[in-house]
C-alpha atoms as a PDB file:
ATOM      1  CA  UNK A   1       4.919  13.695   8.750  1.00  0.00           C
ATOM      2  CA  UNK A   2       7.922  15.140   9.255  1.00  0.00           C
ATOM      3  CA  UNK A   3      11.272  15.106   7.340  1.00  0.00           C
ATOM      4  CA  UNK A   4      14.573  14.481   9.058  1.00  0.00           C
ATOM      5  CA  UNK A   5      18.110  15.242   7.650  1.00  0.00           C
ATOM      6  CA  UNK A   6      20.564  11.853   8.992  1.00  0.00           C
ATOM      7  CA  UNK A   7      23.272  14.046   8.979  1.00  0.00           C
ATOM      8  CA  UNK A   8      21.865  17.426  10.491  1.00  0.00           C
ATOM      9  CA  UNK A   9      19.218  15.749  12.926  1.00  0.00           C
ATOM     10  CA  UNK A  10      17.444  19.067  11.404  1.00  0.00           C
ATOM     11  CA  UNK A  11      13.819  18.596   9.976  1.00  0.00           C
ATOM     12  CA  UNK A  12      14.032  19.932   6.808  1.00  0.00           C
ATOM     13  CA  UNK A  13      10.370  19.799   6.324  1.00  0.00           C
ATOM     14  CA  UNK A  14       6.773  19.347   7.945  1.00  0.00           C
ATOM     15  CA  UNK A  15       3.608  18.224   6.320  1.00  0.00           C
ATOM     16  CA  UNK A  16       0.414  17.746   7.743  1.00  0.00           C
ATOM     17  CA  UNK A  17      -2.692  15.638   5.662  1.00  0.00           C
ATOM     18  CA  UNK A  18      -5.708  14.923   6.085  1.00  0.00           C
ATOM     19  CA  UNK A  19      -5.628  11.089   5.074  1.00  0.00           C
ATOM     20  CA  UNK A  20      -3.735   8.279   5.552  1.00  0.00           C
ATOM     21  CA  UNK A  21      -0.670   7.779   3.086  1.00  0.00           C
ATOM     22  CA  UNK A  22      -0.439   4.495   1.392  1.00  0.00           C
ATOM     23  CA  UNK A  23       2.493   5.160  -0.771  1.00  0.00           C
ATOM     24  CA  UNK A  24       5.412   7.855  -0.335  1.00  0.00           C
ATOM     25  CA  UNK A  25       9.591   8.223  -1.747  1.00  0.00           C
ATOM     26  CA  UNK A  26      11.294  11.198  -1.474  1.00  0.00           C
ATOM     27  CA  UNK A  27      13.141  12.031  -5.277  1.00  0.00           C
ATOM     28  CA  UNK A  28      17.169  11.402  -4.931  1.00  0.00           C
ATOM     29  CA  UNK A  29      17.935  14.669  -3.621  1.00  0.00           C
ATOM     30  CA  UNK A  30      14.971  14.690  -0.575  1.00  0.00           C
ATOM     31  CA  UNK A  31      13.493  18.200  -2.217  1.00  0.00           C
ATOM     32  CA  UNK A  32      10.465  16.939  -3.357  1.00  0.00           C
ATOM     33  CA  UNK A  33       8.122  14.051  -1.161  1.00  0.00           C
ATOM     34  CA  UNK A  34       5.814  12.337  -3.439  1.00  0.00           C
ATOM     35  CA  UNK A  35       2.870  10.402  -1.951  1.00  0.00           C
ATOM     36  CA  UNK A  36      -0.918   8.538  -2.450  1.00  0.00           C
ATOM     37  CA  UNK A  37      -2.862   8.769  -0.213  1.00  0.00           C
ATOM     38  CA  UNK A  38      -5.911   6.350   0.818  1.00  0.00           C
ATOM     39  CA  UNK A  39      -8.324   8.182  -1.144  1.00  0.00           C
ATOM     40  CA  UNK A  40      -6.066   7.314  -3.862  1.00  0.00           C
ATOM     41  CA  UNK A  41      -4.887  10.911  -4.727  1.00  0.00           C
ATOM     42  CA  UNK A  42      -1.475  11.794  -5.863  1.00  0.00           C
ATOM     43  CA  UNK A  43       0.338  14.832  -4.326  1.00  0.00           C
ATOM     44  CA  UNK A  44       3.989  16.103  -4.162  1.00  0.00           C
ATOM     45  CA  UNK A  45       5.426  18.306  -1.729  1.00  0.00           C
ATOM     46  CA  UNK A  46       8.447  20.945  -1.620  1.00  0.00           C
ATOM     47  CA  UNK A  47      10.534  20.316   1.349  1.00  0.00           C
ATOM     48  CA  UNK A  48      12.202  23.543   0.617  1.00  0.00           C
ATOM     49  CA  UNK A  49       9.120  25.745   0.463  1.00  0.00           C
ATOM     50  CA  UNK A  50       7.240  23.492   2.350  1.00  0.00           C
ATOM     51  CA  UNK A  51       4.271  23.945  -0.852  1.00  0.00           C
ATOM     52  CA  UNK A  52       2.038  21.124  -1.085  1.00  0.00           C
ATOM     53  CA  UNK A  53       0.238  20.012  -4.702  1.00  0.00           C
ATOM     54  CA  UNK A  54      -2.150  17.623  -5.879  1.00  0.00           C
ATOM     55  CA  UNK A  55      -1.379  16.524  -8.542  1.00  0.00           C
ATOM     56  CA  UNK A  56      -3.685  13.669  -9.601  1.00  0.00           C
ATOM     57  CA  UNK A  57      -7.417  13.010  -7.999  1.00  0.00           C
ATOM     58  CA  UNK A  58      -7.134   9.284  -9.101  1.00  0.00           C
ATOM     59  CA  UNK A  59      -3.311   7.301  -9.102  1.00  0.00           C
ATOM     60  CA  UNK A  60      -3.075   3.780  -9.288  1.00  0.00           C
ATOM     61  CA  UNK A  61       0.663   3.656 -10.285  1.00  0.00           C
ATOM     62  CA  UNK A  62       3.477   6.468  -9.351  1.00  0.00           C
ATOM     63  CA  UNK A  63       7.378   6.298  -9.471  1.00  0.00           C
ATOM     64  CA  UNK A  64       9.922   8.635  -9.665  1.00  0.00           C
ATOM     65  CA  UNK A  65      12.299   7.869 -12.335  1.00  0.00           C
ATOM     66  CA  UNK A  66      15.719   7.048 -10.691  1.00  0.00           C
ATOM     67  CA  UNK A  67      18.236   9.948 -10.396  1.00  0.00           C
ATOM     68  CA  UNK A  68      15.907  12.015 -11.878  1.00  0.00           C
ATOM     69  CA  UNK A  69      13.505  15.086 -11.555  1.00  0.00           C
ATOM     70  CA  UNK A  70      11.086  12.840 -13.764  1.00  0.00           C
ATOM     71  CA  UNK A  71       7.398  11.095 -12.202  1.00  0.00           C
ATOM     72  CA  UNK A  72       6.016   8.663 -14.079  1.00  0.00           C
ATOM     73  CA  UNK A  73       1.730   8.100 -12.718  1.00  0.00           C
ATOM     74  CA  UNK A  74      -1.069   6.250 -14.351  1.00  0.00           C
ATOM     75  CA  UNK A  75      -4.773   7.476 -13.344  1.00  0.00           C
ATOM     76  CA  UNK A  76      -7.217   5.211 -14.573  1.00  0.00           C
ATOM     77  CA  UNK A  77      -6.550   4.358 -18.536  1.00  0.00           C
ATOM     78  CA  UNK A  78      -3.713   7.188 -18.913  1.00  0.00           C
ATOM     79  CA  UNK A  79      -0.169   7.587 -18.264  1.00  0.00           C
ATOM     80  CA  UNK A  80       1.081  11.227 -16.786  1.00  0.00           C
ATOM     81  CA  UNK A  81       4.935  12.136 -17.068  1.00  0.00           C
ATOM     82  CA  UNK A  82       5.850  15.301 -15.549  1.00  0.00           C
ATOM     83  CA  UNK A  83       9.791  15.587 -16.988  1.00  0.00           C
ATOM     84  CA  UNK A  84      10.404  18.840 -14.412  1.00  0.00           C
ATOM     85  CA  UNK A  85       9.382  19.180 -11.574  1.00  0.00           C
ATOM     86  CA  UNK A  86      10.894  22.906 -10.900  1.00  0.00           C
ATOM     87  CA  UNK A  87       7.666  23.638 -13.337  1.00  0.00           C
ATOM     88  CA  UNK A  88       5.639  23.625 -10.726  1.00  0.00           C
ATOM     89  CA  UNK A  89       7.632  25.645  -7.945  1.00  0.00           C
ATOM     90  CA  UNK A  90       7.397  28.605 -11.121  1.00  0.00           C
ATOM     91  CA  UNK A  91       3.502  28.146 -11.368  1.00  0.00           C
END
């Protein structure tokens, strides 16, 4: 997948996976693309850094909170909120 800025025409980012993607958004200032893919797994990627994460080896419900560096995911019988993303960049 790649990333384009509208404006630019520039990619601002490039990610390459292994499995199909069954759910993505990109958070409301295009830094961060969260996705699923078919295997169900939950991931989030730095368009900046160009990091990649997985975050969750089971999803079944994922949504960034509108306007907001806030992801809301439910895996199985419990409900993840990560309230900052910049958290993980520092890891």
């Amino acid at each position: 997948i790649q990333i384009f800025d509208l404006v630019s025409g520039m990619v601002i980012g490039t990610l390459h996976h292994d499995s199909h993607f069954v759910w993505l958004e990109l958070d409301a200032w295009a830094r961060h693309l969260l996705f699923c893919d078919e295997r169900r797994e939950l991931h989030l990627f730095d368009t900046c850094s160009q990091e990649h994460m997985t975050l969750l080896n089971i999803c079944s419900f994922v949504q960034w909170v509108p306007s907001s560096d806030i992801i809301v995911a439910q895996s199985q019988g419990t409900l993840h909120v990560w309230y900052n993303v910049k958290i993980f960049e520092q890891a």
